[in-house]
C-alpha atoms as a PDB file:
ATOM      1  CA  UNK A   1     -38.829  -0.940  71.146  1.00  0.00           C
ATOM      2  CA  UNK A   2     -36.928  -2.679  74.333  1.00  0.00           C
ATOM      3  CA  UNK A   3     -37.806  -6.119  74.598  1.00  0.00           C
ATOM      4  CA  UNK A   4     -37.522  -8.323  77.601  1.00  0.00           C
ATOM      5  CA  UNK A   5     -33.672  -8.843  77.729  1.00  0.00           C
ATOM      6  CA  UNK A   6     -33.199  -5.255  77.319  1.00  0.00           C
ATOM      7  CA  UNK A   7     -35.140  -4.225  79.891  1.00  0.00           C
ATOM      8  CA  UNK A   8     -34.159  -6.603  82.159  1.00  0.00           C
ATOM      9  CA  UNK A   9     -30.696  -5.381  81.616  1.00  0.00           C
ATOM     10  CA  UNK A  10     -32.007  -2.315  82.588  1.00  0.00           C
ATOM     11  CA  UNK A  11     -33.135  -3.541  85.569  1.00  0.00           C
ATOM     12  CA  UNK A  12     -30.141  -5.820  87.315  1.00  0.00           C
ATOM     13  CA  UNK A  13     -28.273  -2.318  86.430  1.00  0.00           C
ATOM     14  CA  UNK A  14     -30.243  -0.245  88.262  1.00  0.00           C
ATOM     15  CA  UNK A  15     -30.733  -2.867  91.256  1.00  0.00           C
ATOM     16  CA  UNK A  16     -27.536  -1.992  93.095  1.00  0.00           C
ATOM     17  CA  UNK A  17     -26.890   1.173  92.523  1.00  0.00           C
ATOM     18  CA  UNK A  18     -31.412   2.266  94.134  1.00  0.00           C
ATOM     19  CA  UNK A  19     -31.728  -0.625  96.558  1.00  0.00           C
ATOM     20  CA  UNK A  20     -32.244   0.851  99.444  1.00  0.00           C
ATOM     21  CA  UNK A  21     -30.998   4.219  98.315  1.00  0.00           C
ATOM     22  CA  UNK A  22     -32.968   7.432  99.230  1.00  0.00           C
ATOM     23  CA  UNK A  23     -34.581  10.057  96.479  1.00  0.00           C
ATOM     24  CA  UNK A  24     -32.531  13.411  97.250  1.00  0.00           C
ATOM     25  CA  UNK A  25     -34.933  15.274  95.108  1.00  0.00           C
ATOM     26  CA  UNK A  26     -35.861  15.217  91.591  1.00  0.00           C
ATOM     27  CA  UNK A  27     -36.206  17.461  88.359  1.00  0.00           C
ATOM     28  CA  UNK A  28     -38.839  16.828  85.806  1.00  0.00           C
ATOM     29  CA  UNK A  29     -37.799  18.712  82.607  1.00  0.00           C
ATOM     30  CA  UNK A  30     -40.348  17.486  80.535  1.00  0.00           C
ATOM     31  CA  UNK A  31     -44.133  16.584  81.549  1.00  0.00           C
ATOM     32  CA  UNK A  32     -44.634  14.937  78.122  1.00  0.00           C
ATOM     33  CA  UNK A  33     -41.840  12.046  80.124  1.00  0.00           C
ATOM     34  CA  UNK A  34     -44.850  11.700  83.221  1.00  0.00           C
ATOM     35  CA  UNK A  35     -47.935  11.023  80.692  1.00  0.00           C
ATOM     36  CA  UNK A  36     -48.896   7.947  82.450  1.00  0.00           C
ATOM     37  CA  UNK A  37     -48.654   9.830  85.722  1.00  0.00           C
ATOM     38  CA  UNK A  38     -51.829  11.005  87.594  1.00  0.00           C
ATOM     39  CA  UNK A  39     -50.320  14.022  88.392  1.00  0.00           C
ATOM     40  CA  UNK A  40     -48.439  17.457  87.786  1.00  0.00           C
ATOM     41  CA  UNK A  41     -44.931  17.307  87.141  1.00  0.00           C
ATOM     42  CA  UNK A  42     -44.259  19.397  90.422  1.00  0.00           C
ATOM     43  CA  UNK A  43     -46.777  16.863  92.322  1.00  0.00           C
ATOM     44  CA  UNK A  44     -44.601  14.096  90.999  1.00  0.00           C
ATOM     45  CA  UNK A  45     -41.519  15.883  92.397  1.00  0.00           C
ATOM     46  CA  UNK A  46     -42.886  16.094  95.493  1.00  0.00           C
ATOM     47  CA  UNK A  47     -43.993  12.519  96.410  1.00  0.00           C
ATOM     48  CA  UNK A  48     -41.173  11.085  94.847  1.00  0.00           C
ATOM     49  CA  UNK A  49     -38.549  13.223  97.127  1.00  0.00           C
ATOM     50  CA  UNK A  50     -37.484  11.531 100.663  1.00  0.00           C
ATOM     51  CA  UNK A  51     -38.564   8.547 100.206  1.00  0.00           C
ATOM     52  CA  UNK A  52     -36.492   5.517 100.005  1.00  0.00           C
ATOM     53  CA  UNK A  53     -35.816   3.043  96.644  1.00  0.00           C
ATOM     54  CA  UNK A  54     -36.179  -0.805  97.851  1.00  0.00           C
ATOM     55  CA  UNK A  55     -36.062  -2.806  94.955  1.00  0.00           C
ATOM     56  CA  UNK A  56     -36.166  -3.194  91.829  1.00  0.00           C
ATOM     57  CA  UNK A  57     -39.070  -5.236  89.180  1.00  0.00           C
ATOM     58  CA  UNK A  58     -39.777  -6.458  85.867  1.00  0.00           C
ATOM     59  CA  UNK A  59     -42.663  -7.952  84.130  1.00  0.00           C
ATOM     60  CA  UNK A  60     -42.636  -8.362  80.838  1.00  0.00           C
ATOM     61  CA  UNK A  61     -41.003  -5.323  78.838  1.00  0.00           C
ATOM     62  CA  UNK A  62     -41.877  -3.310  82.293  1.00  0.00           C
ATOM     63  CA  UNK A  63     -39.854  -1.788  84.943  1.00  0.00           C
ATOM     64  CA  UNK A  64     -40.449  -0.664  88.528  1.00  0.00           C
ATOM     65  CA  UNK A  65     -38.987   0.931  91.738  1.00  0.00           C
ATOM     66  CA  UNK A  66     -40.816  -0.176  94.985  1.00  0.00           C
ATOM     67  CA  UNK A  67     -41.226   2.619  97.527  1.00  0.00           C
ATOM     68  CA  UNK A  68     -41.219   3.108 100.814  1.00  0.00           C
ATOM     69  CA  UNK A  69     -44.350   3.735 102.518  1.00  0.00           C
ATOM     70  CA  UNK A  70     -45.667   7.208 102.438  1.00  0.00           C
ATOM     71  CA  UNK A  71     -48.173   9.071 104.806  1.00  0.00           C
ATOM     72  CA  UNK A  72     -49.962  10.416 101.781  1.00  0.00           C
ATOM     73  CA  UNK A  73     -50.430   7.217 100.060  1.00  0.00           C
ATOM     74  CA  UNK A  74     -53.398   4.834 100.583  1.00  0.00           C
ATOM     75  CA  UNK A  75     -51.492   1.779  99.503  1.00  0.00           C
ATOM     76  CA  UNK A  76     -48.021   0.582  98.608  1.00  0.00           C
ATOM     77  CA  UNK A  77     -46.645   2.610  95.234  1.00  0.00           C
ATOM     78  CA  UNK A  78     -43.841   2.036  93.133  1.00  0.00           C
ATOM     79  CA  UNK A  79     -41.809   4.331  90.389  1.00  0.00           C
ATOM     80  CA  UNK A  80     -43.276   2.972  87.218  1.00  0.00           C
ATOM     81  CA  UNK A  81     -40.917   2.833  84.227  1.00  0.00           C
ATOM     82  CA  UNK A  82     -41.883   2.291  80.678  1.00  0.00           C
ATOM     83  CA  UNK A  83     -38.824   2.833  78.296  1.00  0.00           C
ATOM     84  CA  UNK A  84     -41.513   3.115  75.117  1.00  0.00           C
ATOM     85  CA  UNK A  85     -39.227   3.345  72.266  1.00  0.00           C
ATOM     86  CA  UNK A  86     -36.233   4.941  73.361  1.00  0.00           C
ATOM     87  CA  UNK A  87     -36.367   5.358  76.455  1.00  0.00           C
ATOM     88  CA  UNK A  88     -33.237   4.744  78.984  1.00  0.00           C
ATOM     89  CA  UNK A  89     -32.209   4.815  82.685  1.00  0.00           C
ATOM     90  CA  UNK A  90     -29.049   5.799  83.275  1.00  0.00           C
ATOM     91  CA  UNK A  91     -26.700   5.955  86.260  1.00  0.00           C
ATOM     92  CA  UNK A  92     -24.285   8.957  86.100  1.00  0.00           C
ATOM     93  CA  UNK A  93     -22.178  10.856  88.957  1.00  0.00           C
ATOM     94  CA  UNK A  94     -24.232  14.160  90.945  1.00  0.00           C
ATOM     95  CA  UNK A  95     -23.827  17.288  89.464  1.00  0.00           C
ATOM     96  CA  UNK A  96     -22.859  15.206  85.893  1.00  0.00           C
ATOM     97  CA  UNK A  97     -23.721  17.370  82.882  1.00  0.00           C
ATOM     98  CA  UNK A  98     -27.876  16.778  81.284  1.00  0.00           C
ATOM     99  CA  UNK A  99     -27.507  13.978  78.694  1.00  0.00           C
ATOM    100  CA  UNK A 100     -29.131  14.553  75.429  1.00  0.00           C
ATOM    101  CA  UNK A 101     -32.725  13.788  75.554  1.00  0.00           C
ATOM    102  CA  UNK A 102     -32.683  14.265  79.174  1.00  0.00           C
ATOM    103  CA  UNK A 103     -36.432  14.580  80.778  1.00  0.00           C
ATOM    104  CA  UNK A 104     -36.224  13.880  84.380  1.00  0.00           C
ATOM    105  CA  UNK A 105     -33.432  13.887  86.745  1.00  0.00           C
ATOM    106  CA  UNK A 106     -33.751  12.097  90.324  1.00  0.00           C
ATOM    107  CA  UNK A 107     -31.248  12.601  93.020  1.00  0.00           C
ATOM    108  CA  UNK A 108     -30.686   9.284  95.460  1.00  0.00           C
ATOM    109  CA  UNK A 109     -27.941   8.301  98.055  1.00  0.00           C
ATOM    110  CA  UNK A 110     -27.309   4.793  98.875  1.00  0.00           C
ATOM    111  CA  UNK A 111     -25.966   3.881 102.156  1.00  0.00           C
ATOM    112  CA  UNK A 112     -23.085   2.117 100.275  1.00  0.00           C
ATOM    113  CA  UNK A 113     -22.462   3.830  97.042  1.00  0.00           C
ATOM    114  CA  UNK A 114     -22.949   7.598  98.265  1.00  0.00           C
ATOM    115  CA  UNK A 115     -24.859  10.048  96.027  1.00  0.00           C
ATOM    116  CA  UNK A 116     -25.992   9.343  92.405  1.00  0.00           C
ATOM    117  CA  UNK A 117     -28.436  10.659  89.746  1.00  0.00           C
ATOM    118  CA  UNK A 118     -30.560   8.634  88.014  1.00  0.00           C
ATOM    119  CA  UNK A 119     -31.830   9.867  84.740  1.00  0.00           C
ATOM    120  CA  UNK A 120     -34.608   9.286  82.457  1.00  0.00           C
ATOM    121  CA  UNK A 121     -33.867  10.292  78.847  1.00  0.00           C
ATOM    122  CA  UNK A 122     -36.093   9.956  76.085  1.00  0.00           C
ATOM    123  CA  UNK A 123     -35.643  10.969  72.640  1.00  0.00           C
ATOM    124  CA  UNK A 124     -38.892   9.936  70.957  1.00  0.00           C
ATOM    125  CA  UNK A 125     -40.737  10.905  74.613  1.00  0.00           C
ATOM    126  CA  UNK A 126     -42.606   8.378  74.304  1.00  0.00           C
ATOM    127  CA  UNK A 127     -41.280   6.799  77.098  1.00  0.00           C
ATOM    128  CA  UNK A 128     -42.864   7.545  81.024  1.00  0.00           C
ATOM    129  CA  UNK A 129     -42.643   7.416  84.428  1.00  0.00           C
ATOM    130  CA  UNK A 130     -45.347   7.314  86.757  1.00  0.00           C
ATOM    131  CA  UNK A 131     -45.863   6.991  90.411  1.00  0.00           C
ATOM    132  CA  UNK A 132     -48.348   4.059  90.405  1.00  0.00           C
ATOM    133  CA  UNK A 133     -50.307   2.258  93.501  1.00  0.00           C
ATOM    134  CA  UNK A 134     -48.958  -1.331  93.804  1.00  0.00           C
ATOM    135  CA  UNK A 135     -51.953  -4.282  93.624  1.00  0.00           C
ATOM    136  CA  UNK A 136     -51.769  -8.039  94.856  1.00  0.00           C
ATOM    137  CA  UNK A 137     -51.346 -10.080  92.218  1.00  0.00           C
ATOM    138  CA  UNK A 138     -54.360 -12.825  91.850  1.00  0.00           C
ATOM    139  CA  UNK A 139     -52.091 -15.808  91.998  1.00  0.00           C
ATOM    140  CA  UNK A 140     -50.337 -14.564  95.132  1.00  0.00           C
ATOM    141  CA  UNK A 141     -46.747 -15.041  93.544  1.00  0.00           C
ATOM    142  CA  UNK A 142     -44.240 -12.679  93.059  1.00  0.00           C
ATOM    143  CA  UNK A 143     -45.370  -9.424  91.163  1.00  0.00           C
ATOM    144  CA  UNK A 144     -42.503  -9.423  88.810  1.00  0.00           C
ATOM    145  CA  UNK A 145     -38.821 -10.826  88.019  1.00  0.00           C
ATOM    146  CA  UNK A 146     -36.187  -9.638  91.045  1.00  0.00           C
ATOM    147  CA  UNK A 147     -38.610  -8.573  93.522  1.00  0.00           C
ATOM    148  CA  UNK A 148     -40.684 -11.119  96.134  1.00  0.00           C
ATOM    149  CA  UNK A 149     -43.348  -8.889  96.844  1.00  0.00           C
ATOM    150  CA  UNK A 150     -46.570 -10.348  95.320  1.00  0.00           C
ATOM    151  CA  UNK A 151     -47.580  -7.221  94.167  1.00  0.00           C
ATOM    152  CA  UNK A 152     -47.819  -5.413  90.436  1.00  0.00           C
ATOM    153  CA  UNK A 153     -48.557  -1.863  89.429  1.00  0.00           C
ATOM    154  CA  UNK A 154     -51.502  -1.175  88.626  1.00  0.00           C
ATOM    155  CA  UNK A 155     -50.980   0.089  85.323  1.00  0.00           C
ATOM    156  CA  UNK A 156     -49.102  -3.573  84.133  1.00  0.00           C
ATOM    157  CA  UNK A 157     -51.821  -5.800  86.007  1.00  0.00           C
ATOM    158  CA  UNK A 158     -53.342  -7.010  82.880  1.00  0.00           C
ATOM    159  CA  UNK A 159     -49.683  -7.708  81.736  1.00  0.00           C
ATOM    160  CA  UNK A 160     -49.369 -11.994  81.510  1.00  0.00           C
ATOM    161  CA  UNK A 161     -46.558 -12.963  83.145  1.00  0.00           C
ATOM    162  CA  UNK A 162     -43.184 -13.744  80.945  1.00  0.00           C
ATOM    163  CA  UNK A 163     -41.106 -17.105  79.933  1.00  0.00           C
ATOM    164  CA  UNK A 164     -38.450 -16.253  82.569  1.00  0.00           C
ATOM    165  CA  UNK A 165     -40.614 -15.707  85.466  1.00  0.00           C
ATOM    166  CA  UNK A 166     -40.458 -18.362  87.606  1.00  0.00           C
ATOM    167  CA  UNK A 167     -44.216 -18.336  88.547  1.00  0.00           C
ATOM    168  CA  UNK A 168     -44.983 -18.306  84.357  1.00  0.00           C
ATOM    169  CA  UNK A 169     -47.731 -21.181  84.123  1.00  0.00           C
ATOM    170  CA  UNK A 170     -46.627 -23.440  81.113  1.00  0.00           C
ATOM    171  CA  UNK A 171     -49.677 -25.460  81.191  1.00  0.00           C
ATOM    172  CA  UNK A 172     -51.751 -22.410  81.124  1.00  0.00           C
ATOM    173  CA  UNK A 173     -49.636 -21.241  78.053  1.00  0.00           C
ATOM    174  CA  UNK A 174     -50.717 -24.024  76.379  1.00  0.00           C
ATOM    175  CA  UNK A 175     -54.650 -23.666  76.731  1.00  0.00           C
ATOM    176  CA  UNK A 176     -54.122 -19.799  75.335  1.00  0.00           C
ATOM    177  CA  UNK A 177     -52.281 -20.879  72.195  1.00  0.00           C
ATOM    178  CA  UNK A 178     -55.327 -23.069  71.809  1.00  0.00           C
ATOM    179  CA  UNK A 179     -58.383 -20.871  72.163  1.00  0.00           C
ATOM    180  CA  UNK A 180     -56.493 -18.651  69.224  1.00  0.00           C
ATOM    181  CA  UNK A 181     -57.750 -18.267  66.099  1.00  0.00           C
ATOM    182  CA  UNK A 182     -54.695 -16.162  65.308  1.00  0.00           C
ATOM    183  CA  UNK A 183     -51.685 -16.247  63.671  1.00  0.00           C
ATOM    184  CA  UNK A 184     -49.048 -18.086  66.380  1.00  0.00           C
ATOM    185  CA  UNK A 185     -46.985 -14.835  65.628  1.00  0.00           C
ATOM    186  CA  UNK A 186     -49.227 -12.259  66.630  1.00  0.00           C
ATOM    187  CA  UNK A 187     -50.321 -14.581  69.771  1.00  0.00           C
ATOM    188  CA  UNK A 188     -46.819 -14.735  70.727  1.00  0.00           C
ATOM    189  CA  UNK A 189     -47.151 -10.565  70.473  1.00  0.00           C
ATOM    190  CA  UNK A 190     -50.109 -10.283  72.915  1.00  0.00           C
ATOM    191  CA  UNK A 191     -49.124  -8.734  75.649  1.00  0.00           C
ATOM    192  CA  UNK A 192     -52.080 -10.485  77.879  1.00  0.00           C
ATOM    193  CA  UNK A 193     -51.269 -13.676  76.889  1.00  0.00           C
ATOM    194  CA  UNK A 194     -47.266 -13.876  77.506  1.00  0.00           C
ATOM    195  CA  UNK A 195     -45.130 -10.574  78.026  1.00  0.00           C
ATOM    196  CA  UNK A 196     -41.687  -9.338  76.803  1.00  0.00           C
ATOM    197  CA  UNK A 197     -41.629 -10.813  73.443  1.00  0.00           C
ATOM    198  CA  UNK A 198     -41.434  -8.523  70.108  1.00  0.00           C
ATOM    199  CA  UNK A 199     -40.718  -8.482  67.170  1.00  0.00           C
ATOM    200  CA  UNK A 200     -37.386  -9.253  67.763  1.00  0.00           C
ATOM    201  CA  UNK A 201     -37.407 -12.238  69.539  1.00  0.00           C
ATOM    202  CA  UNK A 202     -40.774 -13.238  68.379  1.00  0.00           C
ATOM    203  CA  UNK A 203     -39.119 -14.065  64.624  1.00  0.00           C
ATOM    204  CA  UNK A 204     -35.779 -15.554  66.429  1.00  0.00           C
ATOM    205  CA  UNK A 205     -37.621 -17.846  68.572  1.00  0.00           C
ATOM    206  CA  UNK A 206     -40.334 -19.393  65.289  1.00  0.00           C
ATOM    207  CA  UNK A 207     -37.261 -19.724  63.289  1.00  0.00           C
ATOM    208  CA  UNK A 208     -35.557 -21.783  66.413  1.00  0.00           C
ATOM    209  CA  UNK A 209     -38.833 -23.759  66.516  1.00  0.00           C
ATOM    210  CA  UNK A 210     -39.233 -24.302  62.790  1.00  0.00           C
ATOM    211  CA  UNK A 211     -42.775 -22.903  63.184  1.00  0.00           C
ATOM    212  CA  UNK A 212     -44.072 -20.783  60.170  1.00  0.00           C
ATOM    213  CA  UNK A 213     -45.125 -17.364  61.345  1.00  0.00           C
ATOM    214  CA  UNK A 214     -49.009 -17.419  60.027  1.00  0.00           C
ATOM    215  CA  UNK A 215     -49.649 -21.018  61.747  1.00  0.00           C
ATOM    216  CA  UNK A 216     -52.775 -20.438  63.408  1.00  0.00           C
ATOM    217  CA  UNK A 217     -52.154 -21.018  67.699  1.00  0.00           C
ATOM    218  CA  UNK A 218     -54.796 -23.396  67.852  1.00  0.00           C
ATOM    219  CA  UNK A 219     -53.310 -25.744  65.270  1.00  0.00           C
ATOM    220  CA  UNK A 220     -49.742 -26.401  66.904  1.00  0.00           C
ATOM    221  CA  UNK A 221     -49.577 -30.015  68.542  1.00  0.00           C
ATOM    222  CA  UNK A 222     -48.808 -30.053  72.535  1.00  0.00           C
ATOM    223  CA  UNK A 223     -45.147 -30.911  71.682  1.00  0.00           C
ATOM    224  CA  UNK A 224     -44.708 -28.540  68.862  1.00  0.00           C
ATOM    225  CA  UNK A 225     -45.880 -25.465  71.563  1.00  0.00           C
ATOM    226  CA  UNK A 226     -43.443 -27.236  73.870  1.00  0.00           C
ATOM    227  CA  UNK A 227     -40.816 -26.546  71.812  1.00  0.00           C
ATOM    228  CA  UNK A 228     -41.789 -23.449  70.781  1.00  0.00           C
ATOM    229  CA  UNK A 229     -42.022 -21.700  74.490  1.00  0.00           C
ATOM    230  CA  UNK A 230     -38.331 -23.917  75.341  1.00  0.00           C
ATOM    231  CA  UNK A 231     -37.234 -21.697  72.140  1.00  0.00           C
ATOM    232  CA  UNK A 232     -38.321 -18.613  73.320  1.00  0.00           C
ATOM    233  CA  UNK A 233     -36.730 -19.295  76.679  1.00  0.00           C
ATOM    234  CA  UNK A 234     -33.667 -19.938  75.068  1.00  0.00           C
ATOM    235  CA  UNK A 235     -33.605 -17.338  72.585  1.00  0.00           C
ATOM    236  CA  UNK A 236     -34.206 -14.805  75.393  1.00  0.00           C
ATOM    237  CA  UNK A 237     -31.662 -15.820  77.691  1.00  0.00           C
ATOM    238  CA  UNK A 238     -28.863 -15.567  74.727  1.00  0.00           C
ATOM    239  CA  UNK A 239     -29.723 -12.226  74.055  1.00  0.00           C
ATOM    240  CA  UNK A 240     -30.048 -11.173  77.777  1.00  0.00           C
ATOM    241  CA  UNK A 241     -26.583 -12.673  78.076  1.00  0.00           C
ATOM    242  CA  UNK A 242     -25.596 -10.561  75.758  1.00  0.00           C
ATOM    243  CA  UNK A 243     -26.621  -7.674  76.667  1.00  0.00           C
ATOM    244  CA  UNK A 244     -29.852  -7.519  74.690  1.00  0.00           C
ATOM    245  CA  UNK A 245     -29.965  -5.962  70.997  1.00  0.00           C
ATOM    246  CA  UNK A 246     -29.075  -2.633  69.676  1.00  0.00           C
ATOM    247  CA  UNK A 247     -29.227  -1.341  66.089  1.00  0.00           C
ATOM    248  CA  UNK A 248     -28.646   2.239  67.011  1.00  0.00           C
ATOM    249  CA  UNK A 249     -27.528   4.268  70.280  1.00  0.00           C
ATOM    250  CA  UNK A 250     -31.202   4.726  71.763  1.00  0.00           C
ATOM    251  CA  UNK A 251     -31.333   1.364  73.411  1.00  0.00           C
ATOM    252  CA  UNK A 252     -28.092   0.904  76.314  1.00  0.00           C
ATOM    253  CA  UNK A 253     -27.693  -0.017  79.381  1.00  0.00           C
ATOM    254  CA  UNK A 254     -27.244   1.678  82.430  1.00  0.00           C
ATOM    255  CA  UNK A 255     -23.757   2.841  81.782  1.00  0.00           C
ATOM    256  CA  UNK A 256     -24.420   3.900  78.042  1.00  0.00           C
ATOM    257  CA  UNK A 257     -23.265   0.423  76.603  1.00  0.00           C
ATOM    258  CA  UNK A 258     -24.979  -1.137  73.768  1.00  0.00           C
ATOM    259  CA  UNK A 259     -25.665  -4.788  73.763  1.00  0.00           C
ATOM    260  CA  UNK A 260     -24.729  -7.524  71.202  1.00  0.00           C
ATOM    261  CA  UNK A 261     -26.958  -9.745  70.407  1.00  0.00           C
ATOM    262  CA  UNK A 262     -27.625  -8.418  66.889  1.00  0.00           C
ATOM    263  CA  UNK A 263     -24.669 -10.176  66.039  1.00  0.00           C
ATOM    264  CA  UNK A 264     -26.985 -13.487  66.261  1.00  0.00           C
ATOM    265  CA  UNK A 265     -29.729 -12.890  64.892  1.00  0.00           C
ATOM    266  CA  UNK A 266     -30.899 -15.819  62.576  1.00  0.00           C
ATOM    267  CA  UNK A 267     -34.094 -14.692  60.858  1.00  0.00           C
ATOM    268  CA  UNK A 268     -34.931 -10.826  62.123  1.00  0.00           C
ATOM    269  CA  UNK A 269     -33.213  -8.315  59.459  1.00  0.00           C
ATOM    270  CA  UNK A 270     -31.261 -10.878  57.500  1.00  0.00           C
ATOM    271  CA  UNK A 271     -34.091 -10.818  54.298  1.00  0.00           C
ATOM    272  CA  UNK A 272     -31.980 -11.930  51.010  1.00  0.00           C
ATOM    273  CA  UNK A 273     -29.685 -13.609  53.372  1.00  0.00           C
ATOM    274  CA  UNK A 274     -28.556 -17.331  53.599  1.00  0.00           C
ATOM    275  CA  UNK A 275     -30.403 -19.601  56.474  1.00  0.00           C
ATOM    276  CA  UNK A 276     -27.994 -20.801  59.308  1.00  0.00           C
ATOM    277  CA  UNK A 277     -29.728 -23.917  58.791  1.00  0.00           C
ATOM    278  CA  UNK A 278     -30.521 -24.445  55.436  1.00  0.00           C
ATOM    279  CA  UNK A 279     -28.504 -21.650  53.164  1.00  0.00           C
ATOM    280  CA  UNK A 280     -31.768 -21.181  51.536  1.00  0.00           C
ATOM    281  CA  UNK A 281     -33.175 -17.735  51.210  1.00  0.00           C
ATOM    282  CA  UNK A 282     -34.562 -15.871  54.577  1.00  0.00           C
ATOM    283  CA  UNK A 283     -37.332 -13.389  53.562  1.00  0.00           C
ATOM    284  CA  UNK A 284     -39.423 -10.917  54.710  1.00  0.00           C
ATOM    285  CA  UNK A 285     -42.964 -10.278  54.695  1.00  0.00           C
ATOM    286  CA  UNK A 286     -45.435  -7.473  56.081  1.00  0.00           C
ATOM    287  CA  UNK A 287     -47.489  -7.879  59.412  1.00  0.00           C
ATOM    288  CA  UNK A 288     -49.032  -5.653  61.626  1.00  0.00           C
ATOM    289  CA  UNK A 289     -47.167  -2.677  60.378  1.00  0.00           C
ATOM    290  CA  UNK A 290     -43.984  -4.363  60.389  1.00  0.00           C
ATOM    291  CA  UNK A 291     -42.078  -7.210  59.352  1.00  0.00           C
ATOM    292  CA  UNK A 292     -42.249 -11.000  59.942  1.00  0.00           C
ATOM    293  CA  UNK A 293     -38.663 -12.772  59.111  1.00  0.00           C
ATOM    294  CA  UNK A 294     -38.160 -16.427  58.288  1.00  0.00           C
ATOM    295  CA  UNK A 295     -37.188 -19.497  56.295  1.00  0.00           C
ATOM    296  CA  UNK A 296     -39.727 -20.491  53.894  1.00  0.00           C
ATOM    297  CA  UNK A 297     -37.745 -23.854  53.886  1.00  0.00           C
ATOM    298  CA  UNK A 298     -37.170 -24.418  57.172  1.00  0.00           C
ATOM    299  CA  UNK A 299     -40.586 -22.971  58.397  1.00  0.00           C
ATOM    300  CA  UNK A 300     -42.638 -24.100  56.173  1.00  0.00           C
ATOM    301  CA  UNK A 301     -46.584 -24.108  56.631  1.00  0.00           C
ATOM    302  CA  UNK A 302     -48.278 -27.080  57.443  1.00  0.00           C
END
């Protein structure tokens, strides 16, 4: 599933090609792509179709279009975009042949760029967008990463903020890790306590740290949880640098690219490898359905 850096490279792609553009129309292929929307396909069509694009907004692993205001609406709404597994937004040329996969097509013209389609294709399908009512966000700061507004969807409101939002509350970080009982891992996983990290980046980051993966939250020291959030910060501005990580062709960017940052990877997928660090043995053991990575060297519990 997309992580922060991917979607975030998601979003700056998107962010000059539908700021300030203007929805032509739009084809919805597939109602199984608007499951989170309250609302027909046709319906979906219909709001979404003359209005105007003016921004773009992450939190977390999710992505939104601000709209322009609309006489039907009560409130401000945005284009709500969750990528789900495989989803992706691409950018192609009007009148471009349907990509594979391809569930809903929207029209726009920017006053710059001219006219360009924006599609949503999905293999897995689950992936969706939505037309969702914008709410003020309790701390009055920006709703998400690249827009001002302080306003959120309301389907990501109980979404925590992530490490590279500027308004992310470090001290308040802190006091979460220590009201958990859990495993530091599968805190670090909770969406409603910080968003954007998976798997992925989850493993990377506790390796960075030295931190074992089943270290309960509450027991890491003040310092040791410093070092831990500077590593996840770190860890997920290397791989947004790099385009984010792709083992396979469901996760690009904009343009169809695949990003790089699987190339390095320390812990995640290397099991019977070599440590970086140590040249020990990195291994792999179940969790939640999936698999925790690490160094049972370098991270060993304490």
């Amino acid at each position: 599933m997309p992580e922060l850096p991917e979607v975030e490279v998601v979003r700056a792609g998107l962010a000059p090609a539908v700021t300030g553009a203007r929805v032509l129309g739009v084809e919805a292929h597939d109602a199984r792509a608007l499951t989170r929307h309250a609302g027909t396909a046709s319906e979906f069509e219909a709001r979404l179709t003359g209005r105007a694009i003016t921004g773009t907004a992450r939190r977390g692993k999710f992505l939104w279009l601000p709209l322009s205001d609309d006489a039907g609406a009560i409130g401000p709404e945005a284009v709500m975009v969750h990528l789900g597994m495989s989803g992706q937004m691409l950018l192609r040329a009007p009148g471009a042949p349907a990509e594979r996969h391809e569930r809903v097509r929207m029209a726009i013209e920017h006053p710059d760029h001219g006219e360009l389609a924006v599609v949503f294709a999905d293999q897995r399908t689950f992936g969706s967008l939505a037309i969702d009512p914008l709410v003020p966000t309790p701390d009055g700061h920006a709703g998400g990463y690249g827009d001002d507004a302080p306003f959120v969807p309301a389907q990501a409101a109980h979404i925590a903020r992530d490490p590279l939002d500027p308004a992310f509350d470090d001290a308040l970080f802190r006091r979460r890790l220590a009201a958990k009982s859990s495993a530091i891992k599968r805190v670090l996983l909770d969406q409603t306590v910080v968003s954007g990290i998976g798997n992925i980046y989850a493993d990377e980051a506790l390796w960075a740290a030295r931190v074992h993966p089943e270290t309960l939250a509450r027991e890491l020291s003040t310092r040791t949880a410093n070092r831990l959030l500077a590593e996840v910060r770190a860890v997920l501005a290397k791989a947004l640098a790099e385009g984010g990580t792709s083992f396979d062709a469901q996760y690009v960017n904009v343009n169809g690219e695949a990003g790089y940052f699987a190339h390095s990877l320390n812990a995640y997928g290397r099991h019977g490898q070599s440590c970086p660090r140590c040249g020990r043995m990195i291994v792999r053991a179940a969790f939640a359905n999936r698999s925790s990575h690490f160094c049972p060297f370098c991270q060993r519990r304490r």
